[in-house]
C-alpha atoms as a PDB file:
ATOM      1  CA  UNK A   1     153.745   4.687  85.716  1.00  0.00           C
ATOM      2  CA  UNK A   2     155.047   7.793  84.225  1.00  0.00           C
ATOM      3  CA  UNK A   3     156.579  10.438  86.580  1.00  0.00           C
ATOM      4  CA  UNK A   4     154.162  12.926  85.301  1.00  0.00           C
ATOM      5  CA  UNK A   5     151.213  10.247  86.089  1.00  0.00           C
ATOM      6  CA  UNK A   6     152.692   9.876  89.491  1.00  0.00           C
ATOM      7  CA  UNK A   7     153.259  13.052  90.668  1.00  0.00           C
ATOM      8  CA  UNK A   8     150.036  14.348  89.338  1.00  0.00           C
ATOM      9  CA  UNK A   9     148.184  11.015  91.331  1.00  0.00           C
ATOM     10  CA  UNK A  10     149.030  12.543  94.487  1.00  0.00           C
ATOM     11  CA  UNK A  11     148.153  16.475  93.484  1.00  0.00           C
ATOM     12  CA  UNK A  12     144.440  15.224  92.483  1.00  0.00           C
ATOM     13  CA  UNK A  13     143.263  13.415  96.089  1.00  0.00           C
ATOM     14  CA  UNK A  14     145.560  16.557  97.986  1.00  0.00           C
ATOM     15  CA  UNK A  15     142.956  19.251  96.158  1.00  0.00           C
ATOM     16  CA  UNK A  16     140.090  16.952  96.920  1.00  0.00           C
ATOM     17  CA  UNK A  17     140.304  16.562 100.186  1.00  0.00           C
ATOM     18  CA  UNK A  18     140.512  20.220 100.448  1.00  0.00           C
ATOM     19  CA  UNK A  19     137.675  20.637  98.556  1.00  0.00           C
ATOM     20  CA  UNK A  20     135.762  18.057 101.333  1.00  0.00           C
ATOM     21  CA  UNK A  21     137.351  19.667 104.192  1.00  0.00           C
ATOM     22  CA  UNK A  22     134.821  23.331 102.570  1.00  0.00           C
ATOM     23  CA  UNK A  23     132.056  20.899 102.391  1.00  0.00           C
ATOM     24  CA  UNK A  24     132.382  19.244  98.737  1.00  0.00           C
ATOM     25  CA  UNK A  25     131.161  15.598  98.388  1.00  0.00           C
ATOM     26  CA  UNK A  26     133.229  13.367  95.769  1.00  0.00           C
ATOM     27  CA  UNK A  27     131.467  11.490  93.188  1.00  0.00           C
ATOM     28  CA  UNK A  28     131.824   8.761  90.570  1.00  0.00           C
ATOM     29  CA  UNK A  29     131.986   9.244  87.425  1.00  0.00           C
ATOM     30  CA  UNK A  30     129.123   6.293  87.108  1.00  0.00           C
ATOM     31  CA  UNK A  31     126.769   8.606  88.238  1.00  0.00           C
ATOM     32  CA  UNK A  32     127.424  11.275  85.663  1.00  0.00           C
ATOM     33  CA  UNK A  33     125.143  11.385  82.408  1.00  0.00           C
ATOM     34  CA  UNK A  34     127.606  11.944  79.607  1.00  0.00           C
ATOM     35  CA  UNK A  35     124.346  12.661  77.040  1.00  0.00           C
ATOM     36  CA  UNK A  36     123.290  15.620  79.034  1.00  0.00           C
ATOM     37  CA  UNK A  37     126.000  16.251  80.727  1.00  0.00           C
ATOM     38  CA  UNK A  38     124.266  16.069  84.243  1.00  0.00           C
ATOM     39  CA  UNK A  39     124.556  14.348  87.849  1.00  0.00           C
ATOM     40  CA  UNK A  40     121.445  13.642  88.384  1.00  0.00           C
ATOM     41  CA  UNK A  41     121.514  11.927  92.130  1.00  0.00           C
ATOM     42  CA  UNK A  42     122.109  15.426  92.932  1.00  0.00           C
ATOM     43  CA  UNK A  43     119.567  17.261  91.037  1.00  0.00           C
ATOM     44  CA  UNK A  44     116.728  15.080  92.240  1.00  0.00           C
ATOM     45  CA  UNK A  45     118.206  15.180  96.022  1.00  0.00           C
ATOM     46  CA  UNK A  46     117.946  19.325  95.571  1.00  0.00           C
ATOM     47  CA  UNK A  47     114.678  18.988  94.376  1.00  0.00           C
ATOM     48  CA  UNK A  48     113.554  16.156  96.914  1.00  0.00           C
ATOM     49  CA  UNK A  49     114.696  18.471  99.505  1.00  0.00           C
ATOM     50  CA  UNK A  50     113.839  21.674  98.202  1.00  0.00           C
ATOM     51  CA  UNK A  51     110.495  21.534  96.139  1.00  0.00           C
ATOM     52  CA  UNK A  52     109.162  18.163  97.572  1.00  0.00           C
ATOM     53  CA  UNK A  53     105.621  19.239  96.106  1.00  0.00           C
ATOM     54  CA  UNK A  54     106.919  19.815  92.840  1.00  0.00           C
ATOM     55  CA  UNK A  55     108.987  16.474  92.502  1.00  0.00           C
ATOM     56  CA  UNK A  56     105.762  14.212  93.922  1.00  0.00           C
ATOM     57  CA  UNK A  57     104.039  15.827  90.640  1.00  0.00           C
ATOM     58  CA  UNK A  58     106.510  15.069  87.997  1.00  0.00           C
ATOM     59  CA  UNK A  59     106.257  11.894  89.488  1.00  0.00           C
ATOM     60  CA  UNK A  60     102.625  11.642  89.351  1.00  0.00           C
ATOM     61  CA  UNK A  61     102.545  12.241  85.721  1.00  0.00           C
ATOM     62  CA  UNK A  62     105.825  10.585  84.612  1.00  0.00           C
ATOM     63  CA  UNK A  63     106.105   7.698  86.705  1.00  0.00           C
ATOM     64  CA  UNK A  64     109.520   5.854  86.460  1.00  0.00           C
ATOM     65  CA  UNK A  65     109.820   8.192  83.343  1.00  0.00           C
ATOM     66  CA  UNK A  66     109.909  11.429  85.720  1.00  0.00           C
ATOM     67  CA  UNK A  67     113.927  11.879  85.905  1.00  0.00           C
ATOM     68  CA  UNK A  68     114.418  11.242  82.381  1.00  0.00           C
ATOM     69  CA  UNK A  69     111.720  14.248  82.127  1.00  0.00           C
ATOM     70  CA  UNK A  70     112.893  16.215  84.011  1.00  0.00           C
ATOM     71  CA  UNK A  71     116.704  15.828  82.425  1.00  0.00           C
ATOM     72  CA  UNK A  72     115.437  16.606  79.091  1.00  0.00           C
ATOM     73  CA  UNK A  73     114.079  19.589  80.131  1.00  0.00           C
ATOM     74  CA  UNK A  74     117.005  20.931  81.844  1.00  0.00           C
ATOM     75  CA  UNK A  75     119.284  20.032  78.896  1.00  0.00           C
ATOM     76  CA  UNK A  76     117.049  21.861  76.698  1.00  0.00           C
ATOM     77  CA  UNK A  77     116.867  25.064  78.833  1.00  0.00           C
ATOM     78  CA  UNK A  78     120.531  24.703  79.811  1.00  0.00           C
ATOM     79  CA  UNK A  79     121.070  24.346  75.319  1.00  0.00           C
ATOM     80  CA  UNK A  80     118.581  27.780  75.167  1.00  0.00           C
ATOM     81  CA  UNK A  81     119.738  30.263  77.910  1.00  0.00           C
ATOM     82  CA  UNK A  82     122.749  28.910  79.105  1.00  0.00           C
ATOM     83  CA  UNK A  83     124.251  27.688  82.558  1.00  0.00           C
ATOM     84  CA  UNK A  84     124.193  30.716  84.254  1.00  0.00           C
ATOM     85  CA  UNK A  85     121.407  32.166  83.141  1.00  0.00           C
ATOM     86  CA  UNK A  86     119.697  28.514  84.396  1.00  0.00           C
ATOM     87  CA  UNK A  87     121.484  28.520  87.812  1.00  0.00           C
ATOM     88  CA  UNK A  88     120.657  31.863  88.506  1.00  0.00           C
ATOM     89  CA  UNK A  89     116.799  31.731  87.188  1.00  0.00           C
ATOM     90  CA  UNK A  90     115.856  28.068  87.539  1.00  0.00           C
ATOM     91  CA  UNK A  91     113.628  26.910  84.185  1.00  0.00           C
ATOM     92  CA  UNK A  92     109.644  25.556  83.862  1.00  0.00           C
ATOM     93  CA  UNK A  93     108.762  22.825  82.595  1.00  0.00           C
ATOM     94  CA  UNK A  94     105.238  20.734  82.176  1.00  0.00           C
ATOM     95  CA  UNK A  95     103.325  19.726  85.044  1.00  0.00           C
ATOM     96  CA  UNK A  96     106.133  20.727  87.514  1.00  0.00           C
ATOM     97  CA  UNK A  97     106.011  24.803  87.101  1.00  0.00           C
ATOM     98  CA  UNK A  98     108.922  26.599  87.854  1.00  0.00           C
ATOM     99  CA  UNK A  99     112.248  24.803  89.507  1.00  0.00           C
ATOM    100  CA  UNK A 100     114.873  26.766  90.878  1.00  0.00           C
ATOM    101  CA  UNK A 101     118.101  24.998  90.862  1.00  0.00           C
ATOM    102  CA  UNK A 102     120.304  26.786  93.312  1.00  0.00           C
ATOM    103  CA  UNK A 103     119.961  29.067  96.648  1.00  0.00           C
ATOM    104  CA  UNK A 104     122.028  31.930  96.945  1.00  0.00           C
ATOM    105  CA  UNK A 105     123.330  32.734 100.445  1.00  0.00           C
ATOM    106  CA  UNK A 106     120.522  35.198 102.634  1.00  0.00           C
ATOM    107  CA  UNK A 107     121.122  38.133 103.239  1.00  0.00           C
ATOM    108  CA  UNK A 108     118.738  38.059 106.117  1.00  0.00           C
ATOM    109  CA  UNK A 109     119.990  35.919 108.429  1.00  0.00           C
ATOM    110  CA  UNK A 110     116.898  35.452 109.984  1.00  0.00           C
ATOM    111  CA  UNK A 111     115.150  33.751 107.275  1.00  0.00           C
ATOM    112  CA  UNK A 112     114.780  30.071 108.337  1.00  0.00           C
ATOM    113  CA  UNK A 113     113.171  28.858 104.736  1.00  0.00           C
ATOM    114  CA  UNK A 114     115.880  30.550 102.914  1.00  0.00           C
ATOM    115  CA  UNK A 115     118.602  28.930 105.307  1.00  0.00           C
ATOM    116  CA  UNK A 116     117.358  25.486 104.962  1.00  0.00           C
ATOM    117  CA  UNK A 117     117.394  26.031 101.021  1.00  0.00           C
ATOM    118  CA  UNK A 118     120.551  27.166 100.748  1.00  0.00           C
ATOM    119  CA  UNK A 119     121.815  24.495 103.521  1.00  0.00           C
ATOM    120  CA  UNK A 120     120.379  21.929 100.710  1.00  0.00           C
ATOM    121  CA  UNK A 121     122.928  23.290  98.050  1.00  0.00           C
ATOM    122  CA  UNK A 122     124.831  20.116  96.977  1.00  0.00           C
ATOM    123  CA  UNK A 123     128.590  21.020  95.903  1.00  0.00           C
ATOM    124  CA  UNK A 124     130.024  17.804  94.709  1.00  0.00           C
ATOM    125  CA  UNK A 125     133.195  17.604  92.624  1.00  0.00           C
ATOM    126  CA  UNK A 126     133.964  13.946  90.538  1.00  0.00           C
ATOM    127  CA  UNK A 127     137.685  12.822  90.146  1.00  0.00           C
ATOM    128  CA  UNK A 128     138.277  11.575  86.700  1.00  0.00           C
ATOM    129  CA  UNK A 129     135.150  12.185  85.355  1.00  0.00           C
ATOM    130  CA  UNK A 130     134.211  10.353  81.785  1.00  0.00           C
ATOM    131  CA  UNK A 131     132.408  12.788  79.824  1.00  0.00           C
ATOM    132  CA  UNK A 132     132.083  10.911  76.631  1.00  0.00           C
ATOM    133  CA  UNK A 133     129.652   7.881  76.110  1.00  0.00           C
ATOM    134  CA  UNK A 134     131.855   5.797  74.490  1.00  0.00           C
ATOM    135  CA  UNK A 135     135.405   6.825  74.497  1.00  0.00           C
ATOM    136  CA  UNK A 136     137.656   7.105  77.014  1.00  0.00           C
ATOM    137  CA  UNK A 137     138.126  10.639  77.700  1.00  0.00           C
ATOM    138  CA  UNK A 138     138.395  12.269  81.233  1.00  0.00           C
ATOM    139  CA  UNK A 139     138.584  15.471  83.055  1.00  0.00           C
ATOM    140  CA  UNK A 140     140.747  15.920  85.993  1.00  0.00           C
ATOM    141  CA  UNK A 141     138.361  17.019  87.892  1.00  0.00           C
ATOM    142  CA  UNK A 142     134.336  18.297  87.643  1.00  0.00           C
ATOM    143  CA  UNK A 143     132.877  20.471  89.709  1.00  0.00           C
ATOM    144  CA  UNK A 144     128.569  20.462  89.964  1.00  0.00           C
ATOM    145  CA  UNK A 145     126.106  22.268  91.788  1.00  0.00           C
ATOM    146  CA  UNK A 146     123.099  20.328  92.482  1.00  0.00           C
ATOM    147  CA  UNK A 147     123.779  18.236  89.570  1.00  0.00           C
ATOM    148  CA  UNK A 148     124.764  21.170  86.871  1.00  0.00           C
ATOM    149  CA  UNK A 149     128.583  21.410  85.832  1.00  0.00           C
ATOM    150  CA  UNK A 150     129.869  24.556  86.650  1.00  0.00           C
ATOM    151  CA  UNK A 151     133.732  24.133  86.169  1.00  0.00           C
ATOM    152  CA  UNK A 152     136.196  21.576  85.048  1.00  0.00           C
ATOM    153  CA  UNK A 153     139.528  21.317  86.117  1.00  0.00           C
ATOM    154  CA  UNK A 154     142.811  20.081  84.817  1.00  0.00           C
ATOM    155  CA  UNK A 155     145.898  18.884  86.918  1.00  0.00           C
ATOM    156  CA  UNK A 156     149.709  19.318  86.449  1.00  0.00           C
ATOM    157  CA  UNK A 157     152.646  19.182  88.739  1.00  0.00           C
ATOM    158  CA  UNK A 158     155.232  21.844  88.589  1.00  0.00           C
ATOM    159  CA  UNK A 159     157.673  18.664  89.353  1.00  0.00           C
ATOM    160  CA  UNK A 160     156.395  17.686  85.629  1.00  0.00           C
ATOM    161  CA  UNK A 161     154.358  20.325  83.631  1.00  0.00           C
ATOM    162  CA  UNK A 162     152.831  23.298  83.999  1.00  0.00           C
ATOM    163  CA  UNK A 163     149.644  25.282  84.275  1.00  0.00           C
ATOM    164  CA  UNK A 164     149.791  26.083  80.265  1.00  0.00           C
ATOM    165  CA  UNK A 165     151.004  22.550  80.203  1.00  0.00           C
ATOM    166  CA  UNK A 166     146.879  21.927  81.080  1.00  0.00           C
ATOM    167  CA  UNK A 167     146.015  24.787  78.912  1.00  0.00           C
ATOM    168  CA  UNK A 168     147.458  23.673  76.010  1.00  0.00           C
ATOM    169  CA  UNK A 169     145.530  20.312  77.016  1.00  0.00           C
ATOM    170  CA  UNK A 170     142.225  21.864  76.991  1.00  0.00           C
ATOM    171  CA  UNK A 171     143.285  23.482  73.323  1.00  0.00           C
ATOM    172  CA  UNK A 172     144.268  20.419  71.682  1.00  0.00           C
ATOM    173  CA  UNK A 173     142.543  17.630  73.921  1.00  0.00           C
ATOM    174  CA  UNK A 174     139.450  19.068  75.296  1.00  0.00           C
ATOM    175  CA  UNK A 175     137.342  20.247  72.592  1.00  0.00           C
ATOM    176  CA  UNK A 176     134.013  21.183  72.334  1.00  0.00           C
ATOM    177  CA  UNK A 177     132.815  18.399  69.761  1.00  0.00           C
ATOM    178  CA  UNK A 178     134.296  14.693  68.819  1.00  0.00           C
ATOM    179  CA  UNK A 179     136.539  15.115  65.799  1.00  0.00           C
ATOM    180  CA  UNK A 180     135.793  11.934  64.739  1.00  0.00           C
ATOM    181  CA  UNK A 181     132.054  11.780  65.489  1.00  0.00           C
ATOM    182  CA  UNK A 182     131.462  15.653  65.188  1.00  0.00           C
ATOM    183  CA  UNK A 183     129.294  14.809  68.508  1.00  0.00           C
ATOM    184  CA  UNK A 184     129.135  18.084  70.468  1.00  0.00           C
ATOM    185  CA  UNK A 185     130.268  17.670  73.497  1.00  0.00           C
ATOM    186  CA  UNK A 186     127.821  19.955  75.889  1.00  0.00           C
ATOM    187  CA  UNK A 187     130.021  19.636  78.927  1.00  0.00           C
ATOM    188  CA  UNK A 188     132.689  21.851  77.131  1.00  0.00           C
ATOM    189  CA  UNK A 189     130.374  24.223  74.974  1.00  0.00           C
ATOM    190  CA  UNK A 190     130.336  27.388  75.466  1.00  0.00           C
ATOM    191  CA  UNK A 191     127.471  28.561  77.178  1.00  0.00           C
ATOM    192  CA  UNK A 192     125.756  25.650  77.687  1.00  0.00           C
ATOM    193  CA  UNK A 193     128.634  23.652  79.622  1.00  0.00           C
ATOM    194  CA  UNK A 194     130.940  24.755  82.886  1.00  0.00           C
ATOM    195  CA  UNK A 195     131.008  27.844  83.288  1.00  0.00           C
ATOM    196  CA  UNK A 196     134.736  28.179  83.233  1.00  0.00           C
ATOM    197  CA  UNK A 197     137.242  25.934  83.001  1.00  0.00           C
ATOM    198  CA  UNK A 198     140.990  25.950  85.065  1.00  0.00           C
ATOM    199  CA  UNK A 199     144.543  24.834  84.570  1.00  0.00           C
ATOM    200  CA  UNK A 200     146.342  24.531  87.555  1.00  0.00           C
ATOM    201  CA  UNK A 201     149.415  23.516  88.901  1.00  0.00           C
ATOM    202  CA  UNK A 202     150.488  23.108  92.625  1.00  0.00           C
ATOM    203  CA  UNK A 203     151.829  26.816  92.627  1.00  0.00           C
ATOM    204  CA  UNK A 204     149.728  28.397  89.852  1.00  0.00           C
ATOM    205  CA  UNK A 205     146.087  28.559  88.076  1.00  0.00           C
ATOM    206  CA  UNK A 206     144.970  29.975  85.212  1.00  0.00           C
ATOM    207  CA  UNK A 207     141.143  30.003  83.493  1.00  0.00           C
END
């Protein structure tokens, strides 16, 4: 092993245990559905826990096919308005009416439904994540919200490289479609992907 594979070994598990110690579960890349660029454990957990009524629907007129349904359907409103616009707005789709996808934190304290709703947020982040569905090619690190990529991060060491070390990475390395394939890659296109994307090193971080 490299020193630069070393050191930056140790940097990745030190920012995600900080990231659990906030309240951040870790994931597997496994999980992750490099064609829509989803996790969507998470997505159906938010929606299980959230909009119950909803979910027993899809279900009802999808069957095993519900998920995949329901994926598609994101993907193709994530493809049309964009992440934020999605997080922020939740999308319809057939059958199901209108999902939200996040809960912002009340206001109103006192509010027990909103509370439990925004209790139900799922913040995971995935070590290593593979976002291509047949190469080899991983992100530091992947942050969701119930199930929708919101920011990617890459890792150097200032005992090896720098922050525009990983900048220059996401440049030359982490492009938005597969040179070889031209396969867009909708985890790094703009709009549709994380919303932002950081390079950081043990003392600095850039976007």
């Amino acid at each position: 092993m490299t020193d630069t594979a070393h050191q930056e070994k140790h940097f990745e598990p030190y920012v995600v245990s900080k990231l659990e110690a906030q309240g951040w579960q870790v994931g597997n890349t496994l999980q992750y559905d490099t064609e829509r660029a989803l996790y969507p454990d998470d997505l159906i957990a938010w929606l299980e826990a959230t909009q119950p009524e909803k979910w027993a629907k899809l279900q009802k007129d999808n069957g095993e096919r519900a998920c995949e349904v329901l994926m598609d359907r994101l993907a193709k409103a994530l493809e049309q308005h964009g992440t934020m616009h999605v997080i922020r707005n939740g999308f319809s789709i057939a059958g199901g009416g209108h999902i939200d996808l996040t809960e912002a934190a009340p206001e109103d304290k006192r509010n027990e439904t909103v509370l439990t709703r925004y209790a139900a947020n799922i913040l995971r982040v995935v070590p290593q994540l593979e976002y291509h569905p047949s190469r080899k090619l991983a992100i530091d690190l992947v942050l969701f919200i119930n199930g929708i990529p919101v920011a990617t991060v890459e890792l150097k060491t200032d005992f090896t490289q720098s922050a525009e070390a990983a900048m220059e990475q996401y440049k030359t390395d982490r492009i938005p479609y597969d040179p070889k394939t031209k396969r867009r890659e909708p985890l790094l296109t703009f709009k549709r992907g994380a919303v932002v994307h950081f390079a950081m090193s043990d003392s600095d971080i850039q976007m």
